[in-house]
Every structure is written in C-alpha cells, then in structure tokens.
PDB file of N, CA and C in Angstrom:
ATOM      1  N   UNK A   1      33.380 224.863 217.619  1.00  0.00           N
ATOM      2  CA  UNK A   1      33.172 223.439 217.698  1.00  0.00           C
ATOM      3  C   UNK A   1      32.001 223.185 218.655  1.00  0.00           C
ATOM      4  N   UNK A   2      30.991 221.970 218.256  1.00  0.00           N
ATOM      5  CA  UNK A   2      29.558 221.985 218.862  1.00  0.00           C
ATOM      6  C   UNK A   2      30.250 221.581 220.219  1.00  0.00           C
ATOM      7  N   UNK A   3      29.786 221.528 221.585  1.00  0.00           N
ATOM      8  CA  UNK A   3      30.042 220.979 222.452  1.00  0.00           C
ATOM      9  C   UNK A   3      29.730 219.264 222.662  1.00  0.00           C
ATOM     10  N   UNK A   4      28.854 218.601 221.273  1.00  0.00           N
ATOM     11  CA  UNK A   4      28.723 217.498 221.309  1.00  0.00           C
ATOM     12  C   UNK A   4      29.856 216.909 220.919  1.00  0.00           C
ATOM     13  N   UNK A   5      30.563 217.080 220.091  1.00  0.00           N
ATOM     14  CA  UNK A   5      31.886 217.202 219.454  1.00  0.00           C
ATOM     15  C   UNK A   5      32.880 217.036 220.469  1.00  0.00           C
ATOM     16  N   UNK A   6      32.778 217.947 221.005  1.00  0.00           N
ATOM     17  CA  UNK A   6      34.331 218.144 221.866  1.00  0.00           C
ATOM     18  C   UNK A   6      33.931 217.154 222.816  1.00  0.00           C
ATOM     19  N   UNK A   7      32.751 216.250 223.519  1.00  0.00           N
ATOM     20  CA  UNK A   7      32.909 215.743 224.102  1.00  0.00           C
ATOM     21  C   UNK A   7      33.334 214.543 223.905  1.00  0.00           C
ATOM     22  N   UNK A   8      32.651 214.177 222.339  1.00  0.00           N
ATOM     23  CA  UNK A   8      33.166 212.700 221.909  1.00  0.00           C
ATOM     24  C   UNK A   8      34.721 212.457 221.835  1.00  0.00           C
ATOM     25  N   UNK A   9      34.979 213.759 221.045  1.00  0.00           N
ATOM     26  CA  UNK A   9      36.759 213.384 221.058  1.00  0.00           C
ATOM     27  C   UNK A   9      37.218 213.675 222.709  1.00  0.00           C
ATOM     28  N   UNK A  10      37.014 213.962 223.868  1.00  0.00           N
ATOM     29  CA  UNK A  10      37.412 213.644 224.964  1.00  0.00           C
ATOM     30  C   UNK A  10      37.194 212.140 225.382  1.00  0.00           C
ATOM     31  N   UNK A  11      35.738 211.586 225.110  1.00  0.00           N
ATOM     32  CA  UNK A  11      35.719 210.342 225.160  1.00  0.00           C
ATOM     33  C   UNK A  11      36.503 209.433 224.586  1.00  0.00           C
ATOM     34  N   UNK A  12      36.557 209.693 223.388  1.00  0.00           N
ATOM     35  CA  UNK A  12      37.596 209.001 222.417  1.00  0.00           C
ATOM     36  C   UNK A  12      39.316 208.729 222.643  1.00  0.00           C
ATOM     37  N   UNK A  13      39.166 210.077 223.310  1.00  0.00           N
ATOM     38  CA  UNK A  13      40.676 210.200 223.741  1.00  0.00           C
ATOM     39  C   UNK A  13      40.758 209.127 224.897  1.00  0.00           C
ATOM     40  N   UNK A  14      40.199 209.398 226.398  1.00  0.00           N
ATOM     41  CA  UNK A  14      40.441 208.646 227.137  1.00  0.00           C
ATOM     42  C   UNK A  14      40.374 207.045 227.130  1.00  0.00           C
ATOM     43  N   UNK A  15      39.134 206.942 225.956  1.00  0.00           N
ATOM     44  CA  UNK A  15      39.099 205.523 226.119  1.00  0.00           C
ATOM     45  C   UNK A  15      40.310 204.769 225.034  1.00  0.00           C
ATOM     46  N   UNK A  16      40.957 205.586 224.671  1.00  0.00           N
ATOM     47  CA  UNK A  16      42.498 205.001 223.433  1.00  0.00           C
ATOM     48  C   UNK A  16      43.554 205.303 224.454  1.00  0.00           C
ATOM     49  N   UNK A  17      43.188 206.258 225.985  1.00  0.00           N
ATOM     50  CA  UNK A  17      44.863 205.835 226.459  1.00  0.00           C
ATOM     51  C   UNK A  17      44.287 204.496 227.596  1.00  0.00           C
ATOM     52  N   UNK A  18      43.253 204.835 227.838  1.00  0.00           N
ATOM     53  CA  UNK A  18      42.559 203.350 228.790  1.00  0.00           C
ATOM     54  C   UNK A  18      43.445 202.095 227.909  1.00  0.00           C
ATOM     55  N   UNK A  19      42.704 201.811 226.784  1.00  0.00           N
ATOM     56  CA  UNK A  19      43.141 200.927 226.273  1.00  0.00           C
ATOM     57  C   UNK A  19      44.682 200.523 225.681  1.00  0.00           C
ATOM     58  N   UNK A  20      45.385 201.441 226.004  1.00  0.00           N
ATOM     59  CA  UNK A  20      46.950 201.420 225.935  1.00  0.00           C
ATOM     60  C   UNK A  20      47.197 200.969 227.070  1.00  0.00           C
ATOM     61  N   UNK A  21      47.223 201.181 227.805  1.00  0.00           N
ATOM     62  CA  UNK A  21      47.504 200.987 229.236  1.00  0.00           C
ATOM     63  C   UNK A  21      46.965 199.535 229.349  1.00  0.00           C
ATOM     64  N   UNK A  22      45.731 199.503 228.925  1.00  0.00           N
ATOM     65  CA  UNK A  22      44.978 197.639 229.374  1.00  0.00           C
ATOM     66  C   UNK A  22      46.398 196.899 228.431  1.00  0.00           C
ATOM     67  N   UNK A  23      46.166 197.082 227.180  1.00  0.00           N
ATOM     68  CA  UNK A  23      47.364 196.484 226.584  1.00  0.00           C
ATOM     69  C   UNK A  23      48.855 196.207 226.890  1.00  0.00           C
ATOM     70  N   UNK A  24      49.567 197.521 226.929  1.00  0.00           N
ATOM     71  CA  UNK A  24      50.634 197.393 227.826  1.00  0.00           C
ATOM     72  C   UNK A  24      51.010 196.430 229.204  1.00  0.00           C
ATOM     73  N   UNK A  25      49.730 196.809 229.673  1.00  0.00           N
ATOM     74  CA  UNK A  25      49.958 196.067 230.823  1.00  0.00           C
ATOM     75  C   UNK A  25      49.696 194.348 230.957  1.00  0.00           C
ATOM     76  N   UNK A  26      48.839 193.993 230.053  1.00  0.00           N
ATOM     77  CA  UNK A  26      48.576 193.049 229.509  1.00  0.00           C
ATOM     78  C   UNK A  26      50.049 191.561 229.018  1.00  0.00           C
ATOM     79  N   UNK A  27      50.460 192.829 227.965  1.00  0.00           N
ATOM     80  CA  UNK A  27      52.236 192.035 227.666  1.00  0.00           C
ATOM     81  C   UNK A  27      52.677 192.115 228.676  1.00  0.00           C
ATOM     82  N   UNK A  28      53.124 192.702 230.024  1.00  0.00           N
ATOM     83  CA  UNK A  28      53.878 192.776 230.774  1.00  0.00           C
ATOM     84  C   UNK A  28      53.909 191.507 231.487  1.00  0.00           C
ATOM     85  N   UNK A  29      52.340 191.406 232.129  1.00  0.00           N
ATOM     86  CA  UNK A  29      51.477 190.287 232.402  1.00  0.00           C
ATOM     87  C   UNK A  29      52.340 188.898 231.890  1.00  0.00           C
ATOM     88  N   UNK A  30      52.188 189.447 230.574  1.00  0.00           N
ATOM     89  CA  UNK A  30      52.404 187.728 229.455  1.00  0.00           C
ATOM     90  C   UNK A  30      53.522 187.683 229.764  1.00  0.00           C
ATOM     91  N   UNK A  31      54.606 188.222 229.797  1.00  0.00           N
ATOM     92  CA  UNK A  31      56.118 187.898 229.971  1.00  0.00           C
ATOM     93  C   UNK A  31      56.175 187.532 231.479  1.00  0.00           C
ATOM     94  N   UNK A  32      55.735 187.535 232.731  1.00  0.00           N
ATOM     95  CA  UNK A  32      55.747 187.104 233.811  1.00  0.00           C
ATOM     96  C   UNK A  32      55.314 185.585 233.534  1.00  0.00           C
ATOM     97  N   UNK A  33      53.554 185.758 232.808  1.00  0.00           N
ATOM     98  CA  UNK A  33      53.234 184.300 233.188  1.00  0.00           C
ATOM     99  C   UNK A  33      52.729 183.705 232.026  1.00  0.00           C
ATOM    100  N   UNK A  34      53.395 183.440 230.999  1.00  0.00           N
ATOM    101  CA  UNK A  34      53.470 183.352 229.426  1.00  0.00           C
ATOM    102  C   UNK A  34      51.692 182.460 229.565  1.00  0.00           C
ATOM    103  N   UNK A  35      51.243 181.611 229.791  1.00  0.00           N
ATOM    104  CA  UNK A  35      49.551 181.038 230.122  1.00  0.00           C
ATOM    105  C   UNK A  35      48.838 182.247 229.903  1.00  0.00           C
ATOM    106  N   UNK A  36      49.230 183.031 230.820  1.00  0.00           N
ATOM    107  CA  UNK A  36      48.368 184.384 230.807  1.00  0.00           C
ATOM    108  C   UNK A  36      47.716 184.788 229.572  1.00  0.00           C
ATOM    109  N   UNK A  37      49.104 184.742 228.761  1.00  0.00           N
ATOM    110  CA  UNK A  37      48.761 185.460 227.684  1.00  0.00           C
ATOM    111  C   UNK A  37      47.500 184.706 226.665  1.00  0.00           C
ATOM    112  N   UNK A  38      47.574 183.460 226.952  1.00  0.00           N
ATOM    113  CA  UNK A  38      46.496 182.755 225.774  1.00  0.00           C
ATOM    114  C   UNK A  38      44.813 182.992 225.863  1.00  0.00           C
ATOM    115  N   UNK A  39      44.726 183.588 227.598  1.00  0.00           N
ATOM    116  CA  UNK A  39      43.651 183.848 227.866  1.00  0.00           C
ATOM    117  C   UNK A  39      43.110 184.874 228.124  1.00  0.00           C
ATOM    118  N   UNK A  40      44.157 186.276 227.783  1.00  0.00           N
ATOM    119  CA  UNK A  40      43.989 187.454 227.649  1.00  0.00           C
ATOM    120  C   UNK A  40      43.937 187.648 225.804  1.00  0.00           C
ATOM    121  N   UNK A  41      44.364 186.805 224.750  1.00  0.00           N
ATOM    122  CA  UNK A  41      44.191 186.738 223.550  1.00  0.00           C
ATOM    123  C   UNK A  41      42.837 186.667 223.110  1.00  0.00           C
ATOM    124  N   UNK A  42      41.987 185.734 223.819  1.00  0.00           N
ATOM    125  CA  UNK A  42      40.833 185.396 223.479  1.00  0.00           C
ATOM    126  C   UNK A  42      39.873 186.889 223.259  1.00  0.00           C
ATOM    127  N   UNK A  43      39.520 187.300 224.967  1.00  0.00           N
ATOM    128  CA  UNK A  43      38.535 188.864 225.184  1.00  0.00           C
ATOM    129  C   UNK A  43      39.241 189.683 223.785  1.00  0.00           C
ATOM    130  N   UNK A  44      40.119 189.900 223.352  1.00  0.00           N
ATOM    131  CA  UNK A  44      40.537 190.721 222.763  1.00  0.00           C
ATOM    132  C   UNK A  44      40.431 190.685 221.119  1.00  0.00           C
ATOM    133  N   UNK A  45      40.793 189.648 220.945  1.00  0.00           N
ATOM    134  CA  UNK A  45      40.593 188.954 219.463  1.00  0.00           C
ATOM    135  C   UNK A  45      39.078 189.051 219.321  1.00  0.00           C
ATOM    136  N   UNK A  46      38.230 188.955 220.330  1.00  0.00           N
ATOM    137  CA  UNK A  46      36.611 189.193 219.885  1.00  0.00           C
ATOM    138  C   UNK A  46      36.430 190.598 219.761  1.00  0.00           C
ATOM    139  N   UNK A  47      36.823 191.448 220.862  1.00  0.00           N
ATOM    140  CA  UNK A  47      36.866 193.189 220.592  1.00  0.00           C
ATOM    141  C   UNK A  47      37.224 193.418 219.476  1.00  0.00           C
ATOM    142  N   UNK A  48      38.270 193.533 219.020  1.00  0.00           N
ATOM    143  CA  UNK A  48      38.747 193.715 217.426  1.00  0.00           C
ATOM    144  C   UNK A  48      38.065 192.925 216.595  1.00  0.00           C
ATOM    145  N   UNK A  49      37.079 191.705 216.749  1.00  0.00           N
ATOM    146  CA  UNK A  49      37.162 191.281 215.493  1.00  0.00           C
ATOM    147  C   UNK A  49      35.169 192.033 215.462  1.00  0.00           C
ATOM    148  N   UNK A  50      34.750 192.211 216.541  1.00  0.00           N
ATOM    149  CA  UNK A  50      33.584 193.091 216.550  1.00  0.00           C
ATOM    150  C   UNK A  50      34.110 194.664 216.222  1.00  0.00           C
ATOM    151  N   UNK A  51      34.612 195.622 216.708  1.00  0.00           N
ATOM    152  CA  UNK A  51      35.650 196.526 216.142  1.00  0.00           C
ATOM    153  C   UNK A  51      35.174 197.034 214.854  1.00  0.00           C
ATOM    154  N   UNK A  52      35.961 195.476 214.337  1.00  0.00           N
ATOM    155  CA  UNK A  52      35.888 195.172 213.015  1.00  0.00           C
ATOM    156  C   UNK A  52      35.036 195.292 211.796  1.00  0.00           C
ATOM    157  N   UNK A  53      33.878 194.770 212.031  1.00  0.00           N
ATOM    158  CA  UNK A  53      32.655 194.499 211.820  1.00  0.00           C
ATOM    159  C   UNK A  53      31.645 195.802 211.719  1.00  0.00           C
ATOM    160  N   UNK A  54      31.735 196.004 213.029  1.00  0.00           N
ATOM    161  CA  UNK A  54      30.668 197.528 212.971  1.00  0.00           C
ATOM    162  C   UNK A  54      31.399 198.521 212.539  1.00  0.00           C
ATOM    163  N   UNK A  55      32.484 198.765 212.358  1.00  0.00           N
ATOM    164  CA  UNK A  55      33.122 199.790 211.033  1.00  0.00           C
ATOM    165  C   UNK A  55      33.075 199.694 210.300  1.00  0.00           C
ATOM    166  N   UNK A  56      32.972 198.277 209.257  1.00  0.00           N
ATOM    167  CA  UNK A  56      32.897 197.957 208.044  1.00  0.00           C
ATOM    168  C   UNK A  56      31.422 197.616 207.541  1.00  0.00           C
ATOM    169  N   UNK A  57      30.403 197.456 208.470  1.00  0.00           N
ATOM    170  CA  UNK A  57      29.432 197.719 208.154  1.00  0.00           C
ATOM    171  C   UNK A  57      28.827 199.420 208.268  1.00  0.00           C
ATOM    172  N   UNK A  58      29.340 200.066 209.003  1.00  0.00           N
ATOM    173  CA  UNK A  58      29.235 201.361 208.934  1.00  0.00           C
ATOM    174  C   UNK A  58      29.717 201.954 207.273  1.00  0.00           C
ATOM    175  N   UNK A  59      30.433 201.515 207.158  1.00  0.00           N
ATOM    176  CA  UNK A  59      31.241 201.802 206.039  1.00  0.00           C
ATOM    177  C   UNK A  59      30.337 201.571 204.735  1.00  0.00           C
ATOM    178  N   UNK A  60      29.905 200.300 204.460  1.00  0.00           N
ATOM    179  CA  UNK A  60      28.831 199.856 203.063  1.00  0.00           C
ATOM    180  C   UNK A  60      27.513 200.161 203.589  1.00  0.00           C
ATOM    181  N   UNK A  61      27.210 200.475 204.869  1.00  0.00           N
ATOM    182  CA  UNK A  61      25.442 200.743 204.980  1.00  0.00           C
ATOM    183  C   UNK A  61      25.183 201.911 203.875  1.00  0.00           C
ATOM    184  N   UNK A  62      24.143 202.150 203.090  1.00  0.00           N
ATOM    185  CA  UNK A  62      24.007 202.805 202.091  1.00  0.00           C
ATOM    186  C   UNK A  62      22.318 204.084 203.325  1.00  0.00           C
ATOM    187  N   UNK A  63      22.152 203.785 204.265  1.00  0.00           N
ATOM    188  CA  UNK A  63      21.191 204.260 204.919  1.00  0.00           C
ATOM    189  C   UNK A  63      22.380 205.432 206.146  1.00  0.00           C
ATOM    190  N   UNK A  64      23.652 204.800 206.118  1.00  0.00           N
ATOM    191  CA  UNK A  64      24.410 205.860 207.157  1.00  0.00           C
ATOM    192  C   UNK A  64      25.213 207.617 206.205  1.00  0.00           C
ATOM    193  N   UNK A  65      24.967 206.901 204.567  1.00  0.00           N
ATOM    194  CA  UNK A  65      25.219 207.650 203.682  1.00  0.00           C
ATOM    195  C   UNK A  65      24.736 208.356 203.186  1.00  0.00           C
ATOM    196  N   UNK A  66      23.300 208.454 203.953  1.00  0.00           N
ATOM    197  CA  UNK A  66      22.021 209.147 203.374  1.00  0.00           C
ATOM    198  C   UNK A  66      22.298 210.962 203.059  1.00  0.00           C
ATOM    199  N   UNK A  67      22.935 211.359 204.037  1.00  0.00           N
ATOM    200  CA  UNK A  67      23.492 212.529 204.134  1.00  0.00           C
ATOM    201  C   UNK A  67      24.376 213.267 203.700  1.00  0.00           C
ATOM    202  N   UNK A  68      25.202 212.144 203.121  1.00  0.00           N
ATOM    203  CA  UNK A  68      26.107 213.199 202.489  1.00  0.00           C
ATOM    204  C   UNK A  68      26.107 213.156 201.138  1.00  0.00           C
ATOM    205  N   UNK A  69      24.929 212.768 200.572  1.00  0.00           N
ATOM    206  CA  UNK A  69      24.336 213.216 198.847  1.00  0.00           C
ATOM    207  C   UNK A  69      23.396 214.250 199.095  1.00  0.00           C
ATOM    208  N   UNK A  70      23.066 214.723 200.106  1.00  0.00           N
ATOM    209  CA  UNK A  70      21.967 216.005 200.055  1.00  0.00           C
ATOM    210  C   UNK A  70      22.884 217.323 200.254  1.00  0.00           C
ATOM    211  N   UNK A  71      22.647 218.253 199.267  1.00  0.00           N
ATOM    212  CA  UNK A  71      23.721 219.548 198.804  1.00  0.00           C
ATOM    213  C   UNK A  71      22.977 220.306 199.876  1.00  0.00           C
ATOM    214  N   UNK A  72      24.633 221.226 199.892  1.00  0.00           N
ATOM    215  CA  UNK A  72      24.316 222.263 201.386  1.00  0.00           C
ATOM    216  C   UNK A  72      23.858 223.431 200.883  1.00  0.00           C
TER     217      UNK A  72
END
C-alpha cells in the first residue's frame, strides 16, 4: 500500500471519530439546553448539504472519469 494511501485513510479515520464525538456531544448539549440545539442544526445542515454536493458532483464530472476508460 502507497504511503499516500495509508495516510489518507488515517486522516479519514480520525476525522469520522472527531466528528462522532462533535455529534454526540452535540445531542447531549441539546437535551440540557433544547435552544442549543436549533443553532447547532444550522453549521451542520450546511456541512452535509456541501458534503453533499461535492460528492455528487464528483460523481457526474465526466473530466474526474477520465481515467478509468484508459486500459491497463
């Protein structure tokens, strides 16, 4: 495995338990101070809905696909 590789999925990894933890802790938050929660909805609903977006444009770009019609 390239070492570029192994670093992304280390990155990848940490930043999916980071973000468990922001979350988790987040609801915990909301059940103390239920307000909380409407304004911790907002930052988040834009992350996912950008998320969103640049995967699914990753997905139909016909220029990120360039590569995998050229035979090995």
């Amino acid at each position: 495995m390239p070492l570029d590789r192994f670093v992304l999925i280390l990155v990848v990894v940490i930043a999916a338990a980071a973000a468990t933890v922001f979350v988790a802790t987040s609801i915990m938050a909301t059940a103390d101070m239920p307000a909380l929660g409407l304004w911790l909805l907002i930052p988040l609903g834009l992350v996912v809905y950008v998320c969103v977006r640049v995967i699914g444009d990753r997905m139909r770009s016909s220029d990120d696909s360039h590569y995998d019609r050229i035979e090995k």
